[in-house]
N, C-alpha and C. Protein backbone atom coordinates (compact mmCIF):
# COMPACT_ATOMS: atom_id res chain seq x y z
N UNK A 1 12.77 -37.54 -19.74
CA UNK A 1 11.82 -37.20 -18.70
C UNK A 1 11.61 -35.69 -18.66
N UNK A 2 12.48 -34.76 -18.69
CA UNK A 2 12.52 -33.37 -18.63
C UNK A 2 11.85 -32.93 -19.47
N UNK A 3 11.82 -33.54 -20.79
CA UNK A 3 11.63 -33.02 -22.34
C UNK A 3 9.99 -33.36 -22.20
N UNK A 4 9.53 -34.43 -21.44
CA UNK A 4 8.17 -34.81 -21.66
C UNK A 4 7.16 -33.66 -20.85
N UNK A 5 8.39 -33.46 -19.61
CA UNK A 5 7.86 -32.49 -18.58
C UNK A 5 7.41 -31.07 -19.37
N UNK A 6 8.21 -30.83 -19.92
CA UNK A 6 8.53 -29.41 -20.72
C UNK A 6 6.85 -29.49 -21.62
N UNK A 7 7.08 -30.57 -22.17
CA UNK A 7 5.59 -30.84 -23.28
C UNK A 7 4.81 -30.42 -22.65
N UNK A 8 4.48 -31.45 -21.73
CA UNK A 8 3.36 -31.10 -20.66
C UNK A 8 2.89 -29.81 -20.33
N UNK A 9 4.11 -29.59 -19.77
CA UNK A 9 3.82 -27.69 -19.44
C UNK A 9 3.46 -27.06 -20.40
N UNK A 10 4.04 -27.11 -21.37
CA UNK A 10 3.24 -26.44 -22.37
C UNK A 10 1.84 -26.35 -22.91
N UNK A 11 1.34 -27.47 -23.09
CA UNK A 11 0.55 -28.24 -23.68
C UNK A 11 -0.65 -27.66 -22.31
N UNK A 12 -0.60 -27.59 -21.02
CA UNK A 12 -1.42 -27.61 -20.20
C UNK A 12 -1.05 -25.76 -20.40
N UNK A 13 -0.12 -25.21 -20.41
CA UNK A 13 -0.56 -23.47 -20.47
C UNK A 13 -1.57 -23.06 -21.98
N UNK A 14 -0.92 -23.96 -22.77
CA UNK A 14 -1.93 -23.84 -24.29
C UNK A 14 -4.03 -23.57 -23.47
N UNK A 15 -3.93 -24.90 -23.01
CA UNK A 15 -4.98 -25.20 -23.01
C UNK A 15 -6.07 -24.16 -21.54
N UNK A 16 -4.64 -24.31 -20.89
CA UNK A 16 -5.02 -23.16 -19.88
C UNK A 16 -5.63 -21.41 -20.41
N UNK A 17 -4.47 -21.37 -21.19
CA UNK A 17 -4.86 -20.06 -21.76
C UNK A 17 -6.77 -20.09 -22.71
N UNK A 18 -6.07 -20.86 -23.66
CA UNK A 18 -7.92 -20.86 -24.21
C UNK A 18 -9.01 -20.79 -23.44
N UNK A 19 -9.04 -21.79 -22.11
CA UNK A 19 -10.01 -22.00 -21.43
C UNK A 19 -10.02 -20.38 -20.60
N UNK A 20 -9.34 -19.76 -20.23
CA UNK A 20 -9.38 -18.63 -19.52
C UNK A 20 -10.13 -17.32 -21.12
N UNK A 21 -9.44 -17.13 -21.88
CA UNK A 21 -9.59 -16.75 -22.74
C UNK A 21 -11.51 -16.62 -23.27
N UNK A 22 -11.94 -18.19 -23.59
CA UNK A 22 -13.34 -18.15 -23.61
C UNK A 22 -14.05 -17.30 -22.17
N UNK A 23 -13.66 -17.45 -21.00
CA UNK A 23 -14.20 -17.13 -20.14
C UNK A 23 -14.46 -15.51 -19.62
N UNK A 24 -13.09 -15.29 -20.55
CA UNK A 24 -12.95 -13.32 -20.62
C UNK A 24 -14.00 -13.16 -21.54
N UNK A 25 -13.86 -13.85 -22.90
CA UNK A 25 -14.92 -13.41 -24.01
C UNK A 25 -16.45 -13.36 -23.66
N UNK A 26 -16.82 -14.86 -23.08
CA UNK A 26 -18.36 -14.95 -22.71
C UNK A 26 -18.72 -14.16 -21.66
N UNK A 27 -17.78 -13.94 -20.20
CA UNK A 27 -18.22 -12.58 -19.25
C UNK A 27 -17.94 -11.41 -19.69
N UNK A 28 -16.85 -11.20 -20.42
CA UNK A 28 -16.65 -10.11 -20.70
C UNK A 28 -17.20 -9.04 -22.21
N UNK A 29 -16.80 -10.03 -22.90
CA UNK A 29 -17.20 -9.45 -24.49
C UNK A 29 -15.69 -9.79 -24.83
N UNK A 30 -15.49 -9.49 -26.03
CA UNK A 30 -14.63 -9.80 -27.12
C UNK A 30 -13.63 -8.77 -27.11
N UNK A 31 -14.18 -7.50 -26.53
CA UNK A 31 -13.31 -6.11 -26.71
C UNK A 31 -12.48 -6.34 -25.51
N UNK A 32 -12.67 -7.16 -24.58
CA UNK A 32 -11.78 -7.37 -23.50
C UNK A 32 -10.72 -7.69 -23.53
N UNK A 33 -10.65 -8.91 -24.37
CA UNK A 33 -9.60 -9.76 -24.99
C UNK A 33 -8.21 -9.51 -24.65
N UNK A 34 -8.01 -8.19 -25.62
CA UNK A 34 -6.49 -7.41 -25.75
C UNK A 34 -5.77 -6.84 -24.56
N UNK A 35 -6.79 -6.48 -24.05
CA UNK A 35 -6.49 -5.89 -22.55
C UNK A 35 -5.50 -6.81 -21.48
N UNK A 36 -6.48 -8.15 -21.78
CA UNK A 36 -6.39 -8.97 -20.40
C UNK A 36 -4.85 -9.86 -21.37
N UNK A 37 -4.87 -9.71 -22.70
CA UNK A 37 -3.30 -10.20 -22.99
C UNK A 37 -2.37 -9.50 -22.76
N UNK A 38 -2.37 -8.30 -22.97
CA UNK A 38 -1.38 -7.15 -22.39
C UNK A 38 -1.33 -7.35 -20.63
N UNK A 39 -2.31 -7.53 -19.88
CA UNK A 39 -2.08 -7.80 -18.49
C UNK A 39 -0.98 -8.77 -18.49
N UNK A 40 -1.22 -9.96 -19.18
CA UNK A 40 -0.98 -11.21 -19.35
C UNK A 40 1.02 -11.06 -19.48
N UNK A 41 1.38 -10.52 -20.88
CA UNK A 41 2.34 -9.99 -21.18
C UNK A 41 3.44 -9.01 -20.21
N UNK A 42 2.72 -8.30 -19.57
CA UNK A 42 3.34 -7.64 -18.76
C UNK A 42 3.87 -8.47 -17.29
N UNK A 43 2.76 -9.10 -17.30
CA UNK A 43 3.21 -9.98 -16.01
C UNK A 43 4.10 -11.04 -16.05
N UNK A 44 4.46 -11.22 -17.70
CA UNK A 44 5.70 -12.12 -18.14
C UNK A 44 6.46 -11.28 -17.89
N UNK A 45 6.56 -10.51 -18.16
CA UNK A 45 7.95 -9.21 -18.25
C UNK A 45 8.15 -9.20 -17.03
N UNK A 46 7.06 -8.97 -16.21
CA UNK A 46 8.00 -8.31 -14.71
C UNK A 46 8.36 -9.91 -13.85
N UNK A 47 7.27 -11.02 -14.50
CA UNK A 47 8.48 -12.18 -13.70
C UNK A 47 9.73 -12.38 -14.56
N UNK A 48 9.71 -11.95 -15.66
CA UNK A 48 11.53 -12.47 -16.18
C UNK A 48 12.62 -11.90 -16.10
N UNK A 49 12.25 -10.51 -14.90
CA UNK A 49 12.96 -9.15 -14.28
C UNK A 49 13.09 -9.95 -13.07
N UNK A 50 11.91 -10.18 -12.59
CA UNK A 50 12.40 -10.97 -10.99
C UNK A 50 13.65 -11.99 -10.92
N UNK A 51 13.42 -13.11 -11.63
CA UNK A 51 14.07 -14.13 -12.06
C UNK A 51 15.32 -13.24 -12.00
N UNK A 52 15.38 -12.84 -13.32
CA UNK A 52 17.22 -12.25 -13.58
C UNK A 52 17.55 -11.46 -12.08
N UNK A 53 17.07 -10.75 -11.47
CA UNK A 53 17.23 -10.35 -10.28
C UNK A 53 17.47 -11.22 -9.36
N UNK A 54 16.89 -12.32 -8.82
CA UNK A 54 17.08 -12.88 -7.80
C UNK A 54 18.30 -14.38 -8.38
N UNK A 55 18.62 -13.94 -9.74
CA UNK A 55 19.81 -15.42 -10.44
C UNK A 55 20.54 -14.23 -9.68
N UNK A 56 20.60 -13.09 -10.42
CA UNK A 56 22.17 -11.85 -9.96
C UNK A 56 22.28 -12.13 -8.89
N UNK A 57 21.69 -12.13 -7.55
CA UNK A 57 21.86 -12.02 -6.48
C UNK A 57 22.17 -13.28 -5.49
N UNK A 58 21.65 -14.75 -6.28
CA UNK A 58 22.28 -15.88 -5.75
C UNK A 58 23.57 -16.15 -6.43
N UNK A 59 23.52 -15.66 -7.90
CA UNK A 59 24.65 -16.56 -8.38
C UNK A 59 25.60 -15.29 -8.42
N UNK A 60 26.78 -15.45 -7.82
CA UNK A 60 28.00 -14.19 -8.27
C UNK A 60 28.22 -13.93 -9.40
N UNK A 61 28.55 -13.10 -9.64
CA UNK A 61 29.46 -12.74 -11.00
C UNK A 61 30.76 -12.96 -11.31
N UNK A 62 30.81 -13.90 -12.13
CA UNK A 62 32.59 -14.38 -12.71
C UNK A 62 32.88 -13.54 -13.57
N UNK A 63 34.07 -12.42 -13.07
CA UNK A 63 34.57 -11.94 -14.11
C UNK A 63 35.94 -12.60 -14.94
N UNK A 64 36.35 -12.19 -15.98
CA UNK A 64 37.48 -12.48 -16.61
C UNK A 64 38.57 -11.86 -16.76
N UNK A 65 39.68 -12.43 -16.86
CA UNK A 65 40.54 -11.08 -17.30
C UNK A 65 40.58 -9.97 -17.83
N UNK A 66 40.00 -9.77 -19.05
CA UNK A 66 40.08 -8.77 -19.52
C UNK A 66 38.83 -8.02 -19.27
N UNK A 67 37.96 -8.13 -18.22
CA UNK A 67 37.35 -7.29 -17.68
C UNK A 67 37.97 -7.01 -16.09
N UNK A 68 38.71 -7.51 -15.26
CA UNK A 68 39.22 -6.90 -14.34
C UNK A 68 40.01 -6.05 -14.32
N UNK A 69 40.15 -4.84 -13.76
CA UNK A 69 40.98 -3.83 -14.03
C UNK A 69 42.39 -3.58 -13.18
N UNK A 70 42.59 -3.96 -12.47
CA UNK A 70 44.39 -4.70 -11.62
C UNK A 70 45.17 -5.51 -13.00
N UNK A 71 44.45 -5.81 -14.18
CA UNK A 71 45.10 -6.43 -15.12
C UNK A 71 45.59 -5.25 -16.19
N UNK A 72 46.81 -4.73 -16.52
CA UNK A 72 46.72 -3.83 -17.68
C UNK A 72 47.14 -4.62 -19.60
C-alpha cells in the first residue's frame, strides 16, 4: 500500500511539473524556464532544512558512549 502510495506521488509530481512547466513556457517564453527551476530547487532546499530542523527539535538526540564526555 505505501509503495503504491509513493508511485502515485510521484507519478502525479511528474505530471504536475510538465503541466506547470508548459504553462511557464506558453505565458512566459522558454527563457523563463531555468529561472522558475532554480525557484523550484531552492524551495526543495529550504523545505529539507525545515524538516531536519523541526525532526532535531521533536526527536532528541541519542548519544553514545563514546561521544559522552563523563566517559574517559
Amino acid at each position: 500500500m505505501a509503495a503504491g502510495l509513493h508511485i502515485g506521488a510521484f507519478n502525479r509530481g511528474i505530471a504536475l511539473s510538465a503541466w506547470l512547466g508548459g504553462l511557464i513556457v506558453e505565458g512566459i517564453g522558454l527563457a523563463a524556464a531555468p529561472y522558475f527551476g532554480g525557484l523550484i530547487v531552492a524551495m526543495g532546499i529550504a523545505l529539507t532544512r525545515l524538516s531536519g530542523r523541526l525532526n532535531a527539535t521533536v526527536t532528541p538526540r541519542r548519544t553514545v558512549a563514546a561521544e559522552r564526555r563523563d566517559i574517559a
